[in-house]
N, C-alpha and C. Protein backbone atom coordinates (compact mmCIF):
# COMPACT_ATOMS: atom_id res chain seq x y z
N UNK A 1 -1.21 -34.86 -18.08
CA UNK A 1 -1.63 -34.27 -16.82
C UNK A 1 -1.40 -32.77 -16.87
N UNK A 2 -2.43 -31.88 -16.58
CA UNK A 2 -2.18 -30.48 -16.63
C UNK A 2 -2.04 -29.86 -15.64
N UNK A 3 -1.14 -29.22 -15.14
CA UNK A 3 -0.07 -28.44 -13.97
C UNK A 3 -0.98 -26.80 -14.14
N UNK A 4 -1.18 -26.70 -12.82
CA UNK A 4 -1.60 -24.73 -13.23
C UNK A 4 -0.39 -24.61 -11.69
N UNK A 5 0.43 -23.54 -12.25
CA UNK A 5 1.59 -22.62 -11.54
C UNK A 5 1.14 -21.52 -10.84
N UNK A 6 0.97 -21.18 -9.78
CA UNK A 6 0.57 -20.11 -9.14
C UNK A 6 1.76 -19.31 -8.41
N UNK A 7 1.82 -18.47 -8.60
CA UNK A 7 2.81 -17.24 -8.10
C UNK A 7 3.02 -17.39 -6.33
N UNK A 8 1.82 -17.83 -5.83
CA UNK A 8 1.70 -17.84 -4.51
C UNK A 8 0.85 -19.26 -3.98
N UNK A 9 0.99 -19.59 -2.65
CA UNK A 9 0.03 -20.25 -2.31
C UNK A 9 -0.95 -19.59 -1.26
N UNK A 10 -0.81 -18.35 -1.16
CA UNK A 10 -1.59 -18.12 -0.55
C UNK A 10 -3.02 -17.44 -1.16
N UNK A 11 -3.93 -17.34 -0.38
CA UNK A 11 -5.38 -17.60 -1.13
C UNK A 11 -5.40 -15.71 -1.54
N UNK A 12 -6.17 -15.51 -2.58
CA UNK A 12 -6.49 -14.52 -2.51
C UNK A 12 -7.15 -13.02 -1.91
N UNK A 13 -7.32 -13.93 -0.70
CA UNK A 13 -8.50 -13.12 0.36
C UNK A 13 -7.54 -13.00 1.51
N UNK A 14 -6.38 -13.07 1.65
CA UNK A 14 -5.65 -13.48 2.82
C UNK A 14 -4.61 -11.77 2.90
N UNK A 15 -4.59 -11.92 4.29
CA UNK A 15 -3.84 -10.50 4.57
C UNK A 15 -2.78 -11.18 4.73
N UNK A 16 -1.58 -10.13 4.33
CA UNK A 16 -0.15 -10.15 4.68
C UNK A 16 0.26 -8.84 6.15
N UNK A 17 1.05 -9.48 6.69
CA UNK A 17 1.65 -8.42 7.81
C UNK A 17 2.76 -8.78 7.92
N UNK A 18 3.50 -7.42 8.33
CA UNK A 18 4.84 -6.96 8.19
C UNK A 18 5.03 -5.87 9.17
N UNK A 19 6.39 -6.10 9.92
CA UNK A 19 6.97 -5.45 10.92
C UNK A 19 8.02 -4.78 10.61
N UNK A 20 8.08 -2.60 10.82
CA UNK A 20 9.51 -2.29 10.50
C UNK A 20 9.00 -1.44 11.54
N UNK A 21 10.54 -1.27 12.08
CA UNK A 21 10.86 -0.70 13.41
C UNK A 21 10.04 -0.30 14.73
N UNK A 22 9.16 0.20 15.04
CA UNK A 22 8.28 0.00 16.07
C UNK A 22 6.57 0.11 15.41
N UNK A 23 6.26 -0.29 14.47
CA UNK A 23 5.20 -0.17 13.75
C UNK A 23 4.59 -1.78 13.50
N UNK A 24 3.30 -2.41 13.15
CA UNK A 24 3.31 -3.46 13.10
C UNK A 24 2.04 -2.88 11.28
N UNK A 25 2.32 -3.77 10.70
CA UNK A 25 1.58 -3.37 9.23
C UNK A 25 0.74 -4.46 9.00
N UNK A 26 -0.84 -4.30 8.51
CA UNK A 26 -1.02 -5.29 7.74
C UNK A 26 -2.07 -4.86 6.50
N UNK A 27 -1.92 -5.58 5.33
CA UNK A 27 -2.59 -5.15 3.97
C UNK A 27 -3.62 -6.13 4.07
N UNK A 28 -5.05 -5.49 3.78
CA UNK A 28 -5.94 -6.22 3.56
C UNK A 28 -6.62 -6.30 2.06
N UNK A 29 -6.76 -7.07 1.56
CA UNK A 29 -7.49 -6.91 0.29
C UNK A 29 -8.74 -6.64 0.36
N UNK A 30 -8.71 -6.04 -0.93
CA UNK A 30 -10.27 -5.35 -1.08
C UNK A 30 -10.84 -5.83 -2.50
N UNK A 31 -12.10 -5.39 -2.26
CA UNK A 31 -13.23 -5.53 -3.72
C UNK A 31 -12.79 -4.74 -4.56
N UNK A 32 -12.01 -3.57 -4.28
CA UNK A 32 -11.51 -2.56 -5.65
C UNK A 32 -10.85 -3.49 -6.50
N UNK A 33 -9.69 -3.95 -5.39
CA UNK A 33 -8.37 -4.55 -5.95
C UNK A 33 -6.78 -4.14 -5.30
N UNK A 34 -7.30 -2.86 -5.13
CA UNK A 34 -6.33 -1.69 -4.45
C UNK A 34 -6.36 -2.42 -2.91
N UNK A 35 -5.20 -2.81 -2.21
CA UNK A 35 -5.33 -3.06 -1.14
C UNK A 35 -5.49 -1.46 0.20
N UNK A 36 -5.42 -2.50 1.14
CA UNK A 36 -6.04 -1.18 2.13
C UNK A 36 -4.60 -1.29 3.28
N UNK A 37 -3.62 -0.57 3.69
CA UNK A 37 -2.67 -0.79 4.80
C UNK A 37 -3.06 -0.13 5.77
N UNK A 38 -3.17 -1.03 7.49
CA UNK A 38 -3.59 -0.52 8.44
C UNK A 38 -1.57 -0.65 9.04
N UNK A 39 -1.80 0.70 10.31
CA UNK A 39 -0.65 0.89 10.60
C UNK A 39 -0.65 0.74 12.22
N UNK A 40 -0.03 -0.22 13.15
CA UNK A 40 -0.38 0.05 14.40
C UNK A 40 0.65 -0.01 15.21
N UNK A 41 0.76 0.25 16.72
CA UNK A 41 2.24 0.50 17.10
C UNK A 41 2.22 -1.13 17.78
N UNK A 42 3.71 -0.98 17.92
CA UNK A 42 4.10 -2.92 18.07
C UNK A 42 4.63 -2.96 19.18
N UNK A 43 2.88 -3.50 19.46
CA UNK A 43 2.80 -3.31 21.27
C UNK A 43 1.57 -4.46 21.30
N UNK A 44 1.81 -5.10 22.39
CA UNK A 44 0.73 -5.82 22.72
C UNK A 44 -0.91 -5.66 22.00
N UNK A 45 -0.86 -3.61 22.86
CA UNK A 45 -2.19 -3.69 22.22
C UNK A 45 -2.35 -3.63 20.83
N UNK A 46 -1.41 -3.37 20.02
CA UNK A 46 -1.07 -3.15 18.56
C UNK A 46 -1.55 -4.29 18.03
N UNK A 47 -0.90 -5.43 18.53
CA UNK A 47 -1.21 -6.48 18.08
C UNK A 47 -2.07 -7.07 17.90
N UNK A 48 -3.29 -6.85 19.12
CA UNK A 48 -4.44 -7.22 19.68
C UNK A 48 -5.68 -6.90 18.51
N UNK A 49 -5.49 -5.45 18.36
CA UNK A 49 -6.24 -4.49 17.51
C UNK A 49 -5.72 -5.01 15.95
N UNK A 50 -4.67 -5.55 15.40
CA UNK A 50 -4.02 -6.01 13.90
C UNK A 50 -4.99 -7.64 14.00
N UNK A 51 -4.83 -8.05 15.17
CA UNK A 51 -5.67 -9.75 14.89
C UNK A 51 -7.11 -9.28 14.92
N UNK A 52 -7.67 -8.43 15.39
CA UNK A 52 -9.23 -8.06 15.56
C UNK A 52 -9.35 -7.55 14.20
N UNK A 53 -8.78 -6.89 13.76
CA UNK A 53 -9.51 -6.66 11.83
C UNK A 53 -8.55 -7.43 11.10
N UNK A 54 -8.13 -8.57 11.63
CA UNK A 54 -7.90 -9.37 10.58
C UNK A 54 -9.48 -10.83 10.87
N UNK A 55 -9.66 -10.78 12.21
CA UNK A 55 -10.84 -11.35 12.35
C UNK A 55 -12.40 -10.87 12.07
N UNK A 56 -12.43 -9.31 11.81
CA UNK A 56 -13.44 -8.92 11.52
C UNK A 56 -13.66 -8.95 10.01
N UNK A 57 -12.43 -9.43 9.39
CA UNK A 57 -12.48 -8.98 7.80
C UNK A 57 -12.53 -10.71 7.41
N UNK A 58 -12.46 -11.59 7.94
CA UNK A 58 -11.68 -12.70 7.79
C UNK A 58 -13.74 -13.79 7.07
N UNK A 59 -14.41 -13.00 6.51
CA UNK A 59 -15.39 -13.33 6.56
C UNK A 59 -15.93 -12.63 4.95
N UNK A 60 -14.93 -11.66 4.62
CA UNK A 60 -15.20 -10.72 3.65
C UNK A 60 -15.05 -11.10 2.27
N UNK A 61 -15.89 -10.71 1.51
CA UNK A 61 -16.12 -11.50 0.20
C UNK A 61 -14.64 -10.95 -0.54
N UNK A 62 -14.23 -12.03 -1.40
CA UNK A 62 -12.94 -12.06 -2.45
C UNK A 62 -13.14 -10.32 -3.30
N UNK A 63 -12.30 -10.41 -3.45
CA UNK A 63 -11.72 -9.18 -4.74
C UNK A 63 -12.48 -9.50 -5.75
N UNK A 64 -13.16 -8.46 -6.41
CA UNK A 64 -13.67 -9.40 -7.98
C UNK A 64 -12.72 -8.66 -8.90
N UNK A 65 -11.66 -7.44 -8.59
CA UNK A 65 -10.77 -7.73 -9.70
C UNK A 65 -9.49 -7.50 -9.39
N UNK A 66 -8.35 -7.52 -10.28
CA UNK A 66 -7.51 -7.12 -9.68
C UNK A 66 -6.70 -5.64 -10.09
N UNK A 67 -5.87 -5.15 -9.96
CA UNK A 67 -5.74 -3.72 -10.59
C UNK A 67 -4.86 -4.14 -11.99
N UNK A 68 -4.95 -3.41 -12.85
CA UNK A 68 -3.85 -3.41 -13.49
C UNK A 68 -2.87 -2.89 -13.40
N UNK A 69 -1.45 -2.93 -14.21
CA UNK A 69 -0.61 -2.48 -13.97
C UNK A 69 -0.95 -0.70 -14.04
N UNK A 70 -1.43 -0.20 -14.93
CA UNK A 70 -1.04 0.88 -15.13
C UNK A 70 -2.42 1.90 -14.02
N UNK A 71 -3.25 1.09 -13.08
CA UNK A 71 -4.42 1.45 -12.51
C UNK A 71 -3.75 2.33 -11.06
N UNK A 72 -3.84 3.52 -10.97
CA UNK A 72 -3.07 4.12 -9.95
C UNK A 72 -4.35 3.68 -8.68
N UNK A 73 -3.34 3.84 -7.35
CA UNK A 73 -3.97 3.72 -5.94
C UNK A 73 -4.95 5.40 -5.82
N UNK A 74 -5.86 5.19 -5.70
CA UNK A 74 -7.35 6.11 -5.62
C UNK A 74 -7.15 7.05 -4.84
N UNK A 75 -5.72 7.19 -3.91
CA UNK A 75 -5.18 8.19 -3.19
C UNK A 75 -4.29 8.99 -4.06
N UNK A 76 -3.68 8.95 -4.73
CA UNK A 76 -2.40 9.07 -5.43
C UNK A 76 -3.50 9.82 -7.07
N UNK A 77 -2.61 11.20 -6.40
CA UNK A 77 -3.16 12.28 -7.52
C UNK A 77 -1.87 12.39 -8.62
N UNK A 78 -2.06 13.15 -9.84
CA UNK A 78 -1.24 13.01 -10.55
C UNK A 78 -0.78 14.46 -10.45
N UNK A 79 0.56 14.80 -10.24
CA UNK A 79 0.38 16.21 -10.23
C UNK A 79 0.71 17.02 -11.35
N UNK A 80 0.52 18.40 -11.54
CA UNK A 80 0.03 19.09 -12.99
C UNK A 80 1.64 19.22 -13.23
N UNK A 81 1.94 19.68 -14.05
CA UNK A 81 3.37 20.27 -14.83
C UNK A 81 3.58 21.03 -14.36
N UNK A 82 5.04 21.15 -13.87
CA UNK A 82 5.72 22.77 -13.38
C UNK A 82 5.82 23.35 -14.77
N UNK A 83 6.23 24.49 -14.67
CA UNK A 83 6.52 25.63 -16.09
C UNK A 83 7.94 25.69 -15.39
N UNK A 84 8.49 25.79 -16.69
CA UNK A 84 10.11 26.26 -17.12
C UNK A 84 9.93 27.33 -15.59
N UNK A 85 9.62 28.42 -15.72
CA UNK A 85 9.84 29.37 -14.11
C UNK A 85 10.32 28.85 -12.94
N UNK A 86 9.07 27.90 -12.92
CA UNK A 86 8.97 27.24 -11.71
C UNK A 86 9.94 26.39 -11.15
N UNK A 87 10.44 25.22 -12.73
CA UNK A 87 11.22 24.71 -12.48
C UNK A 87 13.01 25.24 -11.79
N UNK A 88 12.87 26.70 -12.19
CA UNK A 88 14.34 27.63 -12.59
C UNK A 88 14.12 27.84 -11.07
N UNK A 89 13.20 28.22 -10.49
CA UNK A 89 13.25 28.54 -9.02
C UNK A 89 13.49 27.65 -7.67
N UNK A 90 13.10 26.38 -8.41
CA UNK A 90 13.00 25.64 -7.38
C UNK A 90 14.47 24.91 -7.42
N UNK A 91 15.23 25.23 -8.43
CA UNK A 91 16.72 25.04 -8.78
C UNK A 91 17.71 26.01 -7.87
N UNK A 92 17.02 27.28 -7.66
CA UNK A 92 17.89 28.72 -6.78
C UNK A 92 17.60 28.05 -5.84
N UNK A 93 16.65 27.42 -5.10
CA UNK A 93 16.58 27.35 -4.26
C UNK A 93 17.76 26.20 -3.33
N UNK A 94 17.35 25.23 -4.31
CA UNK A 94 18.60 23.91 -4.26
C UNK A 94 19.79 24.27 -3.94
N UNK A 95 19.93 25.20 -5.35
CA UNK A 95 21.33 26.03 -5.10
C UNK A 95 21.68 26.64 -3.37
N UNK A 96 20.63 27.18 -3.30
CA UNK A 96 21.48 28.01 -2.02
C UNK A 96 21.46 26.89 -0.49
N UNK A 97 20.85 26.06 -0.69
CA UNK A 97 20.50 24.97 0.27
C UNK A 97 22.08 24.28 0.17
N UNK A 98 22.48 24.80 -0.79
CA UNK A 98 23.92 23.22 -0.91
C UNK A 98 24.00 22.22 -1.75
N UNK A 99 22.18 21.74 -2.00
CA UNK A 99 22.17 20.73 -2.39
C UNK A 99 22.80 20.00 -3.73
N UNK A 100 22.35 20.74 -4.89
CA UNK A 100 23.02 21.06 -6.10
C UNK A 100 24.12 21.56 -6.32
């Protein structure tokens, strides 16, 4: 008899939501792969508006892939190299802050 193990039972097309401190969250999956997080306040109407695009999406075709590990989020720039200078300055600065 052959067993397939799945990480989850939940379906691939399915949003997750999550509550921290007065915010209500939910991730929707997408066709990229890259999910999408909507952010709303956790309030009635918050709530109202989090079940309405989970019902407007709740119809939306599956992911056709998924990201890989090393596939950055399409927001998320890489940023260039400081130079030795730069780095030395932003160290004075530390310095006089306390921090260092």
């Amino acid at each position: 008899m052959g067993a397939i193990v799945a990480s989850t039972a939940r379906p691939h097309t399915a949003a997750i939501a999550w509550v921290q401190d007065d915010r209500l969250f939910v991730e929707l999956p997408t066709k990229s792969g890259v999910p999408y997080v909507c952010s709303y306040k956790r309030t009635l109407e918050g709530l109202t508006a989090a079940l309405n695009i989970l019902i407007e999406n709740s119809d939306a075709a599956p992911p056709t892939t998924r990201p890989s590990v090393a596939q950055a989020h399409p927001t998320v720039r890489k940023v260039a190299s400081f130079s030795e200078d730069q780095r030395k300055g932003v160290r004075t600065i530390l310095k006089k802050m306390g921090i260092t």
